[in-house]
Protein backbone atom coordinates (compact mmCIF):
# COMPACT_ATOMS: atom_id res chain seq x y z
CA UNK A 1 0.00 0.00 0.00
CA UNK A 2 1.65 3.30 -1.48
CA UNK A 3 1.28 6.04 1.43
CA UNK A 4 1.66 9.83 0.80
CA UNK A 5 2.28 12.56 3.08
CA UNK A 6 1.70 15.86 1.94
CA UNK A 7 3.78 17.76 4.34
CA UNK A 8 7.64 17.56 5.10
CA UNK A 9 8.16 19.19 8.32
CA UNK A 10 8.54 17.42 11.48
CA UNK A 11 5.18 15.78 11.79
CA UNK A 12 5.39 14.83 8.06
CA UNK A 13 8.71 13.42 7.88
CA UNK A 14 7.72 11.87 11.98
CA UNK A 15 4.57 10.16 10.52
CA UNK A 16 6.65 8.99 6.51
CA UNK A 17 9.51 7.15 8.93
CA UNK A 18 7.32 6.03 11.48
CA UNK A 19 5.19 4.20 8.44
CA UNK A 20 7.99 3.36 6.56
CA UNK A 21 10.01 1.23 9.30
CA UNK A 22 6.44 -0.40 9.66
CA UNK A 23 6.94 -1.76 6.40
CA UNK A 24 4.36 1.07 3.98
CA UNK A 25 5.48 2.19 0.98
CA UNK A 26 5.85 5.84 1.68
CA UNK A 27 6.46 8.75 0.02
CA UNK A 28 6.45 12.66 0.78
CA UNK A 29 5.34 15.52 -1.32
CA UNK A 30 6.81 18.87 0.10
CA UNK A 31 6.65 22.62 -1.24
CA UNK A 32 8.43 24.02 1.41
CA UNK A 33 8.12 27.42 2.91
CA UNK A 34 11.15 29.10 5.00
CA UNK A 35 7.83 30.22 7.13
CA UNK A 36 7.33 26.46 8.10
CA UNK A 37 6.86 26.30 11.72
CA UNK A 38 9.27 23.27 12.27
CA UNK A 39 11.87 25.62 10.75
CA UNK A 40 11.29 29.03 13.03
CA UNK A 41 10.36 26.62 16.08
CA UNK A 42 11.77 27.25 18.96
CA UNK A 43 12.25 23.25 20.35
CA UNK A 44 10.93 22.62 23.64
CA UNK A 45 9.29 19.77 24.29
CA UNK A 46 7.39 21.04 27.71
CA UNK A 47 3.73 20.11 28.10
CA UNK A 48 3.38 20.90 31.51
CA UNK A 49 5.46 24.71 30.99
CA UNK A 50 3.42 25.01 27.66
CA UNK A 51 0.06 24.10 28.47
CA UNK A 52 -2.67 27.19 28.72
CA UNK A 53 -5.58 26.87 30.89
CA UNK A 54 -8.16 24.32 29.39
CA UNK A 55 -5.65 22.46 27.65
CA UNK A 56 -5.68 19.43 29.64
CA UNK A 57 -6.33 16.98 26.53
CA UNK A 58 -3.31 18.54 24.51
CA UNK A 59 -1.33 18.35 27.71
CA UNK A 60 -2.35 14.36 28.59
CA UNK A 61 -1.07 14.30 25.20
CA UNK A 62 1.90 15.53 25.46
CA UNK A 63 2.91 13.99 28.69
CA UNK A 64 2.78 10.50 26.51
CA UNK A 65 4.94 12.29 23.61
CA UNK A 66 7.57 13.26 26.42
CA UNK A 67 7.80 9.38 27.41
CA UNK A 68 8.09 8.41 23.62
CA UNK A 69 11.49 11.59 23.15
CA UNK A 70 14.12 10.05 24.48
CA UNK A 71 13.60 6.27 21.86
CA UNK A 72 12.80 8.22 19.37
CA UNK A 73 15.51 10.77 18.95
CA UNK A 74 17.88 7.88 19.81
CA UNK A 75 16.46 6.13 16.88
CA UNK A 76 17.25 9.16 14.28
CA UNK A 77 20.45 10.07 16.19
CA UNK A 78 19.57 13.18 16.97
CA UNK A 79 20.60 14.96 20.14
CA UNK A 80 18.33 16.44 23.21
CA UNK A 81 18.84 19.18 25.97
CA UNK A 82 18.01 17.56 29.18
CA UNK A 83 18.51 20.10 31.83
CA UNK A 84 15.40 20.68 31.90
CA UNK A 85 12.92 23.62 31.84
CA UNK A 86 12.92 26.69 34.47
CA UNK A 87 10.28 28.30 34.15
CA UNK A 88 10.16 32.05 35.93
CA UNK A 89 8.38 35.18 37.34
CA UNK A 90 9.51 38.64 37.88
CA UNK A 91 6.09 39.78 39.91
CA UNK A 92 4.12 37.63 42.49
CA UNK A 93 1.11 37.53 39.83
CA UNK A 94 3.79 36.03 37.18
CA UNK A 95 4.69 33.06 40.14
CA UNK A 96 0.65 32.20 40.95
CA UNK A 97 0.42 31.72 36.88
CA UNK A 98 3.14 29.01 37.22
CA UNK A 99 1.89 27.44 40.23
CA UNK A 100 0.37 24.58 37.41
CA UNK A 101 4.02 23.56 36.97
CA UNK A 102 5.34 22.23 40.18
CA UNK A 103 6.89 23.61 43.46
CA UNK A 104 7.43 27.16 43.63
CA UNK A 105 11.17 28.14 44.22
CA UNK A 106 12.93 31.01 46.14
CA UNK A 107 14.66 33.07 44.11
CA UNK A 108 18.02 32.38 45.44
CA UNK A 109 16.69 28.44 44.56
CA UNK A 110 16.18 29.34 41.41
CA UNK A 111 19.44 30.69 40.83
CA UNK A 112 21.20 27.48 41.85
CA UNK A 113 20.00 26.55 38.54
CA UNK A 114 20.98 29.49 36.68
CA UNK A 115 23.15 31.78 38.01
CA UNK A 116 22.93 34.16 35.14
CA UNK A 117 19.44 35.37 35.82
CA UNK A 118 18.67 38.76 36.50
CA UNK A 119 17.47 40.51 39.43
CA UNK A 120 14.36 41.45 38.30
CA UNK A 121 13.56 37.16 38.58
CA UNK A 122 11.92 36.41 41.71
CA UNK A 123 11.62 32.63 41.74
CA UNK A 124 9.94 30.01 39.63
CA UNK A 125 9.84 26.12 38.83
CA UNK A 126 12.13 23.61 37.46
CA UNK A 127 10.88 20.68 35.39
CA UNK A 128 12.56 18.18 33.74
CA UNK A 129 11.08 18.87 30.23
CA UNK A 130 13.26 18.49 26.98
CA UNK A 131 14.10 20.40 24.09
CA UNK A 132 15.86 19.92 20.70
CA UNK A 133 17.59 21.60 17.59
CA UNK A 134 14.66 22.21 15.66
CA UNK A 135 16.88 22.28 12.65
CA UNK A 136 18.93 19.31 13.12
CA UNK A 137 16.19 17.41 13.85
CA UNK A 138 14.56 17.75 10.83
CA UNK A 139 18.13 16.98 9.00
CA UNK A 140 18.24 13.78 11.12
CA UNK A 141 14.08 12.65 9.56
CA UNK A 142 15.53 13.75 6.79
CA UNK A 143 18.09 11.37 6.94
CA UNK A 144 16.14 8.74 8.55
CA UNK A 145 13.64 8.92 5.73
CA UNK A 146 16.34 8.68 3.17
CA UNK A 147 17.66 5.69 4.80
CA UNK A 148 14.38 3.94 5.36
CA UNK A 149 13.23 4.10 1.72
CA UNK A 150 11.04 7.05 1.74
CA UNK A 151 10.58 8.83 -1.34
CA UNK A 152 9.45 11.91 -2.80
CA UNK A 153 6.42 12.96 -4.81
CA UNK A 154 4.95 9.69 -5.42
CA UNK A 155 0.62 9.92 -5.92
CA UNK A 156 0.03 7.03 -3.07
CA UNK A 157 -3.18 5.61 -2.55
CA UNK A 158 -3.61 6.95 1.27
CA UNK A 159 -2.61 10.42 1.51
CA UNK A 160 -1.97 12.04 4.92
CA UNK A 161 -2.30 15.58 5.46
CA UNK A 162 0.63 16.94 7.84
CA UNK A 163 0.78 20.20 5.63
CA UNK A 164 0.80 22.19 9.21
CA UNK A 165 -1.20 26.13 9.12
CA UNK A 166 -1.14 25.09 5.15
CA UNK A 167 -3.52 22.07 5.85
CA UNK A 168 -6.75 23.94 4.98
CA UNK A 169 -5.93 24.35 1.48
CA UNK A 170 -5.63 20.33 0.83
CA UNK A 171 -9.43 19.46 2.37
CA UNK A 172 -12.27 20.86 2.36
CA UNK A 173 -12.87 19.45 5.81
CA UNK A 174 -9.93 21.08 7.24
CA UNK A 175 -10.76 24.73 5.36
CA UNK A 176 -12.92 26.05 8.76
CA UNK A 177 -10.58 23.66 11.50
CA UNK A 178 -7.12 24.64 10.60
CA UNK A 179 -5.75 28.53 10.53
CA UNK A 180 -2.14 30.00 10.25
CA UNK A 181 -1.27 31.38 13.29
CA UNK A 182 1.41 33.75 13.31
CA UNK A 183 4.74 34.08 15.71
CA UNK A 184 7.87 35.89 15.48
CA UNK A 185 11.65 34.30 16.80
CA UNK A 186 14.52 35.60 17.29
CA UNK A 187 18.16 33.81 17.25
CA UNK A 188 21.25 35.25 19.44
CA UNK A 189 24.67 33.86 18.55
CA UNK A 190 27.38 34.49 21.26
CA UNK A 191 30.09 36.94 21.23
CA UNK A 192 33.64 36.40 22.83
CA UNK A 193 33.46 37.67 26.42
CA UNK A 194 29.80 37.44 26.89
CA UNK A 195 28.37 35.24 29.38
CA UNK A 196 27.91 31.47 28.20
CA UNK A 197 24.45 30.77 26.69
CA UNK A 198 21.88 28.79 29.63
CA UNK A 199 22.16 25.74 30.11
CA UNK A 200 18.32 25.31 30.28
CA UNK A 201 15.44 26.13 29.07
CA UNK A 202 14.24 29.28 30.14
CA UNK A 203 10.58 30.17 29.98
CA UNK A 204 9.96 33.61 32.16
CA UNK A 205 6.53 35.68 32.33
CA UNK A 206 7.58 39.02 32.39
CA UNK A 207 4.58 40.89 34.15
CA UNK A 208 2.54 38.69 32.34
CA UNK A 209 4.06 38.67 29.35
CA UNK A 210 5.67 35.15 27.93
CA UNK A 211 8.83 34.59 26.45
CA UNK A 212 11.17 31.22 26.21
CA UNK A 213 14.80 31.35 25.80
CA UNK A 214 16.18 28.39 24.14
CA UNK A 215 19.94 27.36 24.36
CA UNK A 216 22.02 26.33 20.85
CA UNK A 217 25.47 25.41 20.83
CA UNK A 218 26.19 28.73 19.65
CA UNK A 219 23.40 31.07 21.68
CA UNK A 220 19.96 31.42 21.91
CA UNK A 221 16.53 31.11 20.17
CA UNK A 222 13.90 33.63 21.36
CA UNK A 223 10.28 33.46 21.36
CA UNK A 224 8.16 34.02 20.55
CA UNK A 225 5.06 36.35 19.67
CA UNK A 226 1.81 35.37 18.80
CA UNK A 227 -0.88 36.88 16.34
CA UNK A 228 -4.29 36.10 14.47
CA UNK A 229 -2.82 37.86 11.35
CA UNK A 230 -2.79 34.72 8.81
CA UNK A 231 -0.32 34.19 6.33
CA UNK A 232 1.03 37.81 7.18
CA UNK A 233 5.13 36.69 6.98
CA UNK A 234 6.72 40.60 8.18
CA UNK A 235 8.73 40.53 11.11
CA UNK A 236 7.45 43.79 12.99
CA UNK A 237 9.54 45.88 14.83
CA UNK A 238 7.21 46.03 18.09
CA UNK A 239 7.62 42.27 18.31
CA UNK A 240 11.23 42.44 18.36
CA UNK A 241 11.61 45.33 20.38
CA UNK A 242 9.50 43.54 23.23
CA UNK A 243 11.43 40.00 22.70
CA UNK A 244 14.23 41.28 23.38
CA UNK A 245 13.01 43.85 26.34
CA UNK A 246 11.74 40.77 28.31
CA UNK A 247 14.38 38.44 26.76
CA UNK A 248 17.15 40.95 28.86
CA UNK A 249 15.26 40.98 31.83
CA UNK A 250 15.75 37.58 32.58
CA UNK A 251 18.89 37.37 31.12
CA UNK A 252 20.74 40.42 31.07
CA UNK A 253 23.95 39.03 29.53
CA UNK A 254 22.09 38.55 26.39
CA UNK A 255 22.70 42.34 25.56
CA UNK A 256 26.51 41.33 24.43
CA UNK A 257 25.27 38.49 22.01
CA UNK A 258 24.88 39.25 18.21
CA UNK A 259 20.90 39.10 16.65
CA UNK A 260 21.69 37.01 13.58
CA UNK A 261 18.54 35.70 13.06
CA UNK A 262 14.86 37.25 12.94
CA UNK A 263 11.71 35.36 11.56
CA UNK A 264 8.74 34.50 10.82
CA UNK A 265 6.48 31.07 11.55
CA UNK A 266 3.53 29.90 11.22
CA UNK A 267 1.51 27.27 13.93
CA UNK A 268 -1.19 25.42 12.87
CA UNK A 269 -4.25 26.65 15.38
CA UNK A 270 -7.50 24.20 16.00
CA UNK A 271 -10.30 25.66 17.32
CA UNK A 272 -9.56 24.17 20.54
CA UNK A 273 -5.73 23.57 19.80
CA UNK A 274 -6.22 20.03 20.11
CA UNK A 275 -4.66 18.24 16.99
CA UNK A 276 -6.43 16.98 14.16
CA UNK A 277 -5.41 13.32 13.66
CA UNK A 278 -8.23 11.51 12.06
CA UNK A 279 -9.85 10.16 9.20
CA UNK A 280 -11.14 12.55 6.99
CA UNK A 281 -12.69 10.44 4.44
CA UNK A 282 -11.43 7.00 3.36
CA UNK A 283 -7.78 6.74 2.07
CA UNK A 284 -7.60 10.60 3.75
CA UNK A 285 -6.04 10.73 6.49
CA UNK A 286 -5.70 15.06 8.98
CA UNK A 287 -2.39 14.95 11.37
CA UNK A 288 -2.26 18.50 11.50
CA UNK A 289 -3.80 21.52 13.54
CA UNK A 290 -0.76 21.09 16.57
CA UNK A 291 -0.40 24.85 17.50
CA UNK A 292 2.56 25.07 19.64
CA UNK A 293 2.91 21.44 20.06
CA UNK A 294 4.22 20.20 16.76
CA UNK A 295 7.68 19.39 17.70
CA UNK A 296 6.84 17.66 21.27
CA UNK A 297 3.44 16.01 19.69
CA UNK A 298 5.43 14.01 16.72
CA UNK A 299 6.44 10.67 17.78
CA UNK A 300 2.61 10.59 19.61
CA UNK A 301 1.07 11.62 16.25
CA UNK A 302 3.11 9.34 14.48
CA UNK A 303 1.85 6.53 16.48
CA UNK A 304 -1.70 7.41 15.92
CA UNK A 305 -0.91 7.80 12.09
CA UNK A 306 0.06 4.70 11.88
CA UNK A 307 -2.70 3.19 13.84
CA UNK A 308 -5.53 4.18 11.45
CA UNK A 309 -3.15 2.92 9.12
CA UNK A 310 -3.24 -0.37 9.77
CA UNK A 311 -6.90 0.22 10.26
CA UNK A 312 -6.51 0.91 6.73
CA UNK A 313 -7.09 4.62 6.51
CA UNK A 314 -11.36 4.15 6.25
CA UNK A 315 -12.75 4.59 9.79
């Protein structure tokens, strides 16, 4: 049975290997956008420091796909952070908003963690979330996919939708479910003589307003804004300007690193940012609609692609 996935960013090329190491003949179609959001992503892999109030299906959800991280990124040879997450507060309304997370910590605690923090943080929670290259990750499926027989641009009998905010263009039962939404990142490379980048995670409310701090190798990814503005792919200066203004409050070292990197992505909302993984109609197959979740929700999806799969694709 010839399987096609129409999409080749991580839940696409997650879902082709998955299938294709199951023994499907599998192929990928991809038209690529440098506004993919496995591209600009950020790559934590935190359900519990992601999740929103009323998310607790996407967040049962992703407490499975944090199991299922460490096998599968062994299995593509790809590498993960494991530090873990901090996540922080600069006012006392910022700490009851991360009370969801786990035990509260002093702000001296805190700092045990991460002494680079700035003064302004006054305490927050540690969890042992993950995170990952974004971009070597998807050269490791890439790989993987390569090396597993996957090909490209073959007309299968099953296709599977994993197109991401692009989804609603290949279904018309997908054109009222599945919506760009837009967010703007930031990368930081480090400079001789500034402070090293963190070795965790960092993701800090800032008077109530979010950002993450992701450690590279070489610096930092920072993120990252969030609009209803479609397929609108301008980085504006406002959402720079306030990345980096919170970005240097809880890390004020950051102001010696170079900005090498500023851009644009595109999630793929749900109505109730729950993913879409289901039959559509038979031989159609919807694994698309993950919202911020793409990255940690791919081995899970996979898994659940490949069930209906081998229910063949019709129910």
């Amino acid at each position: 049975m010839e399987v096609t996935v129409l999409g080749g960013g991580v839940i696409g090329l997650s879902v082709a290997l998955v299938a294709a190491r199951a023994g499907y003949s599998v192929s990928v179609s991809d038209h690529g956008s440098p506004h993919a959001g496995s591209r600009v992503a950020g790559g934590m892999l935190a359900p519990l420091t992601e999740a929103w109030p009323g998310e607790e299906a996407v967040v049962a959800q992703g407490v499975e796909a944090l199991a299922m991280w460490p096998e599968f990124a062994a299995s593509i040879g790809v590498e993960l952070f494991t530090a873990g997450t901090l996540a922080v507060g600069t006012s006392p309304g910022d700490l009851t908003d991360l009370r969801h997370a786990g035990q509260l910590l002093t702000s001296r605690e805190i700092r045990a963690f991460e002494p680079s923090l700035g003064p302004a943080v006054r305490g927050g929670v540690h969890t042992n979330d993950l995170a990952v290259d974004n971009r070597a990750l998807l050269s490791a499926l890439r790989k993987a996919c390569g090396e597993a027989g996957v090909r490209s641009d073959v007309d299968g009998k099953i296709k599977v939708i994993a197109a991401g905010a692009w989804s609603a263009g290949l279904h018309p039962a997908l054109r009222d479910v599945v919506r760009p939404v837009k967010g703007e990142i930031l990368r930081l490379t480090h400079r001789p003589g500034a402070l090293p980048p963190p070795r965790h995670t960092i993701r800090a409310l800032v008077q109530g307003r979010a950002v993450y701090l992701v450690p590279r190798t070489d610096g930092v990814v920072v993120g990252a804004t969030q609009y209803e503005a479609g397929f609108d792919t301008d980085v504006t200066v406002a959402g720079v300007r306030d990345l980096l203004r919170d970005a240097e409050v809880v890390l004020p070292g950051l102001a010696e690193y170079a900005l090498t990197e500023t851009a644009v992505g595109f999630r793929a909302g749900s109505p109730d940012n729950v993913p879409v993984v289901r039959v559509l109609e038979p031989g159609v197959i919807a694994a698309t609609g993950h919202h911020r979740n793409g990255l940690l929700l791919a081995p899970h999806t996979a898994r659940e692609v490949l069930r209906l799969l081998r229910e063949g694709g019709t129910s």
